[in-house]
N, C-alpha and C. Protein backbone atom coordinates (compact mmCIF):
# COMPACT_ATOMS: atom_id res chain seq x y z
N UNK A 1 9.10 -10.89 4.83
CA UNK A 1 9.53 -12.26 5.09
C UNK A 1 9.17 -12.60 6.54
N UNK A 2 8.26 -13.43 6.64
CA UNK A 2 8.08 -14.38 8.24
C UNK A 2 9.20 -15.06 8.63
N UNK A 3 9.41 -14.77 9.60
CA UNK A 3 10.47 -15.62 10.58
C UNK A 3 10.02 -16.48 11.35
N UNK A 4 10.23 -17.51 11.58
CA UNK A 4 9.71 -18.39 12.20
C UNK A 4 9.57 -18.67 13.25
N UNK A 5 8.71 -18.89 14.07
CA UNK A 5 8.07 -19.11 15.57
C UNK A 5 8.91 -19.28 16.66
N UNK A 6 9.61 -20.71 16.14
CA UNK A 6 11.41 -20.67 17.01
C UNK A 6 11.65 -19.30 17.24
N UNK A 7 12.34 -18.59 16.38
CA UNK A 7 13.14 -17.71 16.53
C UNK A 7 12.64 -16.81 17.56
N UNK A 8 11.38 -16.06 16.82
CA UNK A 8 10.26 -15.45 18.02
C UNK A 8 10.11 -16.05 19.04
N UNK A 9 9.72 -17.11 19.40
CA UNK A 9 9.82 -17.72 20.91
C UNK A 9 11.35 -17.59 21.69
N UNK A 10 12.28 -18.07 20.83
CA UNK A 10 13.56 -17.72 21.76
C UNK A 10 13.56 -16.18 22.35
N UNK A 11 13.15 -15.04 21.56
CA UNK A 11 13.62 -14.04 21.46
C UNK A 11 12.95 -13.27 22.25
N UNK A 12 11.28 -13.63 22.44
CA UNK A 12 10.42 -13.61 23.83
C UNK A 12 11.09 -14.28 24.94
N UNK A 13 11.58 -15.43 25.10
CA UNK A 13 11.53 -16.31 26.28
C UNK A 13 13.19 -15.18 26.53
N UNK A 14 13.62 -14.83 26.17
CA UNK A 14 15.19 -14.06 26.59
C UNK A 14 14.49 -12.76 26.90
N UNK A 15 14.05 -11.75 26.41
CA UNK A 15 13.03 -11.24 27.80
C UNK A 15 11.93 -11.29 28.85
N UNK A 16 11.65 -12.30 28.80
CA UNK A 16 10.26 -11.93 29.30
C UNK A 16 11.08 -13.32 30.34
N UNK A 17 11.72 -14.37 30.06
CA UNK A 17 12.10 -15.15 31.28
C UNK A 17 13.46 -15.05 31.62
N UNK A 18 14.34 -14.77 30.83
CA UNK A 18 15.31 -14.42 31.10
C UNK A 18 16.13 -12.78 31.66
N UNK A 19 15.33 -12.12 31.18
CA UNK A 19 15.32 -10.84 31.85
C UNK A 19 16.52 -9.18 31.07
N UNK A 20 16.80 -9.97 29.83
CA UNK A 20 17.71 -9.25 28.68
C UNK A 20 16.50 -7.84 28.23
N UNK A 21 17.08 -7.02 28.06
CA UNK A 21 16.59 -5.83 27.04
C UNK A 21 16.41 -6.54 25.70
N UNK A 22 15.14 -5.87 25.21
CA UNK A 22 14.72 -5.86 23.84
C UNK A 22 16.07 -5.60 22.82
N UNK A 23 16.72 -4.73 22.86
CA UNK A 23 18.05 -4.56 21.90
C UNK A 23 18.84 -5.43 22.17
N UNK A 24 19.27 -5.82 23.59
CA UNK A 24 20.54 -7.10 23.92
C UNK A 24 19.73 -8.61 22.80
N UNK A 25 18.28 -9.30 23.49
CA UNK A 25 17.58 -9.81 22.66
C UNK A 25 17.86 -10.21 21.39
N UNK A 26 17.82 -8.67 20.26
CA UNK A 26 17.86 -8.49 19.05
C UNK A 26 19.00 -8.92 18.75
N UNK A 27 20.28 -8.24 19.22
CA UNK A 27 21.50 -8.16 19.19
C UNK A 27 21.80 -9.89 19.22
N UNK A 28 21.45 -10.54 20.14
CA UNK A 28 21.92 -11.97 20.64
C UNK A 28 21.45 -12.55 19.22
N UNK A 29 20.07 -12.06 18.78
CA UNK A 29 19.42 -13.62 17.87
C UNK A 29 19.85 -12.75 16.51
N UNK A 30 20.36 -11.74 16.31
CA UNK A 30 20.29 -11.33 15.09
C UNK A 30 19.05 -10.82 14.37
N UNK A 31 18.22 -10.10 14.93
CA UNK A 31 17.15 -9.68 14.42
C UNK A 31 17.24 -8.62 14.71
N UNK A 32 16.03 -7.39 14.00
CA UNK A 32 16.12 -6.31 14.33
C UNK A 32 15.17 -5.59 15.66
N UNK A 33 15.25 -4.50 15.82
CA UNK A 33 15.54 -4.36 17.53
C UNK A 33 13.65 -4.16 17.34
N UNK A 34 13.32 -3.25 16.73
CA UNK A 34 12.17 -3.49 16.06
C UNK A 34 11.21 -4.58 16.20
N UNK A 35 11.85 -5.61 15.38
CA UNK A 35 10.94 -6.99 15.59
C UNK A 35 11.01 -7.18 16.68
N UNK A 36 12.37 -7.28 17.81
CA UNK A 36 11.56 -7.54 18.95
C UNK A 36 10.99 -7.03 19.98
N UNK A 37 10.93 -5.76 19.76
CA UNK A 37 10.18 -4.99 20.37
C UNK A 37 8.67 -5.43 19.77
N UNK A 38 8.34 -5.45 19.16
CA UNK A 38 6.32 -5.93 18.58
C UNK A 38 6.61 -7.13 18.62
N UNK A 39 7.58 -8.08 18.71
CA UNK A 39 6.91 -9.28 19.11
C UNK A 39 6.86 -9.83 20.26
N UNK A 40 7.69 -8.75 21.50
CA UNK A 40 7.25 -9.05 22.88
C UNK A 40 6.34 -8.17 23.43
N UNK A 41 5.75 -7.16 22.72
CA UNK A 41 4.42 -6.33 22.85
C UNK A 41 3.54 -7.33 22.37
N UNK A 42 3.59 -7.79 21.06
CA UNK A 42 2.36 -8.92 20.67
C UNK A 42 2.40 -9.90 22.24
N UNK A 43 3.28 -10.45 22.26
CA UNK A 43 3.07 -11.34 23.52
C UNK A 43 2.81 -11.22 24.55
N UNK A 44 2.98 -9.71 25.25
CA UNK A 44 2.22 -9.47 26.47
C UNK A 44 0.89 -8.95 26.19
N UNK A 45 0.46 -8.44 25.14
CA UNK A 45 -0.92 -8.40 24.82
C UNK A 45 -1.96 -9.62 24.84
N UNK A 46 -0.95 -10.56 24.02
CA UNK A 46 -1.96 -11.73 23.16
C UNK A 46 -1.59 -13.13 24.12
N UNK A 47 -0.66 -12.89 24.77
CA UNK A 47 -0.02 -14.56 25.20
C UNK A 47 0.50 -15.05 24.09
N UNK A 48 0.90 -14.76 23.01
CA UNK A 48 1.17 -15.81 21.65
C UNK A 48 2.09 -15.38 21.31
N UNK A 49 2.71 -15.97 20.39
CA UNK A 49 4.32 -15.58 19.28
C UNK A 49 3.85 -15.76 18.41
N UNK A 50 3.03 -16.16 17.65
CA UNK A 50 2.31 -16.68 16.13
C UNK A 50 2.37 -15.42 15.27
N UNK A 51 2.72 -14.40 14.27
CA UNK A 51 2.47 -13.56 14.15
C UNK A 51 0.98 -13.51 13.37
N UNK A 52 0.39 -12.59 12.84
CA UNK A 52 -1.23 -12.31 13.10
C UNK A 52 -1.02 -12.17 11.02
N UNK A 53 -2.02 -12.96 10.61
CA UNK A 53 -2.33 -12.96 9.65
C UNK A 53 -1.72 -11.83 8.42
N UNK A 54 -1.29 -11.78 7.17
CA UNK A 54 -1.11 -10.63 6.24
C UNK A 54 -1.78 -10.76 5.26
N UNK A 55 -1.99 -9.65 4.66
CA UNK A 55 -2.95 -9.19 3.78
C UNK A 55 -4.15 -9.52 3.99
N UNK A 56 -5.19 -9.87 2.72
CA UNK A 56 -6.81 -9.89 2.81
C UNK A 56 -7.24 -8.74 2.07
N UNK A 57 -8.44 -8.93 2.83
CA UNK A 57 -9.72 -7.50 2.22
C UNK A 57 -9.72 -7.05 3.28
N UNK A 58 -9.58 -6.12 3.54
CA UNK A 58 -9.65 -4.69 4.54
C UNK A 58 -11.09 -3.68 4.54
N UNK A 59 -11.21 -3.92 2.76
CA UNK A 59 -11.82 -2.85 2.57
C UNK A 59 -13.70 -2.97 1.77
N UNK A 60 -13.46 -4.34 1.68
CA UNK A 60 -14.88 -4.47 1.18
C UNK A 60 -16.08 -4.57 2.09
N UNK A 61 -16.17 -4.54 3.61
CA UNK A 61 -17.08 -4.05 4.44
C UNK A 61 -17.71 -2.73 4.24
N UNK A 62 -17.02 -2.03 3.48
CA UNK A 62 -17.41 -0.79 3.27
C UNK A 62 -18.85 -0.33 2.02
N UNK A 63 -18.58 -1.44 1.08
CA UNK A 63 -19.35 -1.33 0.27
C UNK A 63 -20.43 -2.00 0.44
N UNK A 64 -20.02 -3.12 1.07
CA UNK A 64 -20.83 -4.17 1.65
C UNK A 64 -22.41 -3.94 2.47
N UNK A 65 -22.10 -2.88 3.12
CA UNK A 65 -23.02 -2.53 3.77
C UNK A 65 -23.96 -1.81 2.75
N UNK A 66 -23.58 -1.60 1.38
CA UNK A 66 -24.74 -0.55 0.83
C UNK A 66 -25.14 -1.92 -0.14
N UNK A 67 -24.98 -3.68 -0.04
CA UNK A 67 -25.31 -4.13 -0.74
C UNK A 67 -26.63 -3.97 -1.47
N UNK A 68 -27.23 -4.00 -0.69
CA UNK A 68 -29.05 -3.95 -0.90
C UNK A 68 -29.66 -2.70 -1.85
N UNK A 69 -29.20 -1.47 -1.51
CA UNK A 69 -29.18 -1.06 -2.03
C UNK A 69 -28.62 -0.99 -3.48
N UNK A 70 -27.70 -0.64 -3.45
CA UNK A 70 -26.43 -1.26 -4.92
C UNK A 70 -27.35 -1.92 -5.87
N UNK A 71 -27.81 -3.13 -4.87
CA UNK A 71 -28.25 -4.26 -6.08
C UNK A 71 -29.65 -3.68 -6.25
N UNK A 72 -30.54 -3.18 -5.60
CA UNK A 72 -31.53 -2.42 -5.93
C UNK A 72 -31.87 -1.69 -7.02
N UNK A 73 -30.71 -0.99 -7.13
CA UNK A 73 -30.26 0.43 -8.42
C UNK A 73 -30.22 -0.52 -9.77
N UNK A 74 -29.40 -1.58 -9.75
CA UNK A 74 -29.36 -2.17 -10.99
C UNK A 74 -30.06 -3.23 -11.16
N UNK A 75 -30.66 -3.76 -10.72
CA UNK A 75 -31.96 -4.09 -11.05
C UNK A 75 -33.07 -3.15 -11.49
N UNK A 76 -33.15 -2.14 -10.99
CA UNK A 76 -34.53 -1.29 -11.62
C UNK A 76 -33.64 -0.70 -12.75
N UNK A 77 -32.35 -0.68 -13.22
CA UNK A 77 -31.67 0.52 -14.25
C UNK A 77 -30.48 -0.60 -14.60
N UNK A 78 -30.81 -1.67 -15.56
CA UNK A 78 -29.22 -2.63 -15.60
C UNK A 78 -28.06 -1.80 -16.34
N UNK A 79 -28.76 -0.86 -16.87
CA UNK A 79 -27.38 -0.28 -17.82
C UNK A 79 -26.90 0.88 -16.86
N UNK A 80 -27.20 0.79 -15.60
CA UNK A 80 -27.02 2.33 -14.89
C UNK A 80 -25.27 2.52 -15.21
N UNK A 81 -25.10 3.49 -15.50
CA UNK A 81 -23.24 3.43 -15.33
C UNK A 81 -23.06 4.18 -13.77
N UNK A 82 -21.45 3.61 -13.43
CA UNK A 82 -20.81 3.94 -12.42
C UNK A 82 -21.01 5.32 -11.90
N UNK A 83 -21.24 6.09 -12.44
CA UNK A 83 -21.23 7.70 -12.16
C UNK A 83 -22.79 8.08 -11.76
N UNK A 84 -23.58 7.64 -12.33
CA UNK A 84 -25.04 7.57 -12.06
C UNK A 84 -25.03 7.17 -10.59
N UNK A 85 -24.47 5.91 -10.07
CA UNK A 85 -24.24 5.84 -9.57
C UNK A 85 -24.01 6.31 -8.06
N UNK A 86 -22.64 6.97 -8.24
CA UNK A 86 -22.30 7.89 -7.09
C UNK A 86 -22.85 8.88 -7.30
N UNK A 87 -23.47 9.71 -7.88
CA UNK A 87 -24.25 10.68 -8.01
C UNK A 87 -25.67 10.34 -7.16
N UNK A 88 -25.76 8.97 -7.18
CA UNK A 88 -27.39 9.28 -6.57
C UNK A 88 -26.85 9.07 -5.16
């Protein structure tokens, strides 16, 4: 569940301008000590409170790179099966 920007901004601006511990922070807004610990690490990293995108594809760069190939194989062999495949 995302929490909303408010909240994160209060919860940055009470350490980082106000001068509270990460747990006092937590403790004050009701969040866990956790969240605000990474979301005033995100903010001295990034300058931002926005939190950073979830989920996606992670993982299809990986295959991606053997496109040319890939499509190579089945074009010269359309019935090639999967195992043929990783075998070559």
């Amino acid at each position: 569940m995302a929490l909303s920007d408010d909240l994160r901004k209060r919860v940055v601006e009470a350490v980082v301008v106000d001068g509270l511990s990460r747990n006092k922070a937590a403790k004050l807004f009701k969040v866990s000590i956790a969240s605000a610990v990474r979301w005033v690490k995100h903010f001295e990293i990034t300058g931002d409170i926005s939190p950073l995108p979830c989920g996606g594809d992670r993982r299809s760069g990986r295959i991606e790179v053997h496109h040319d190939y890939l499509r190579g194989l089945i074009r010269r062999a359309p019935d090639i099966a999967l195992l043929e495949i990783q075998e070559r």
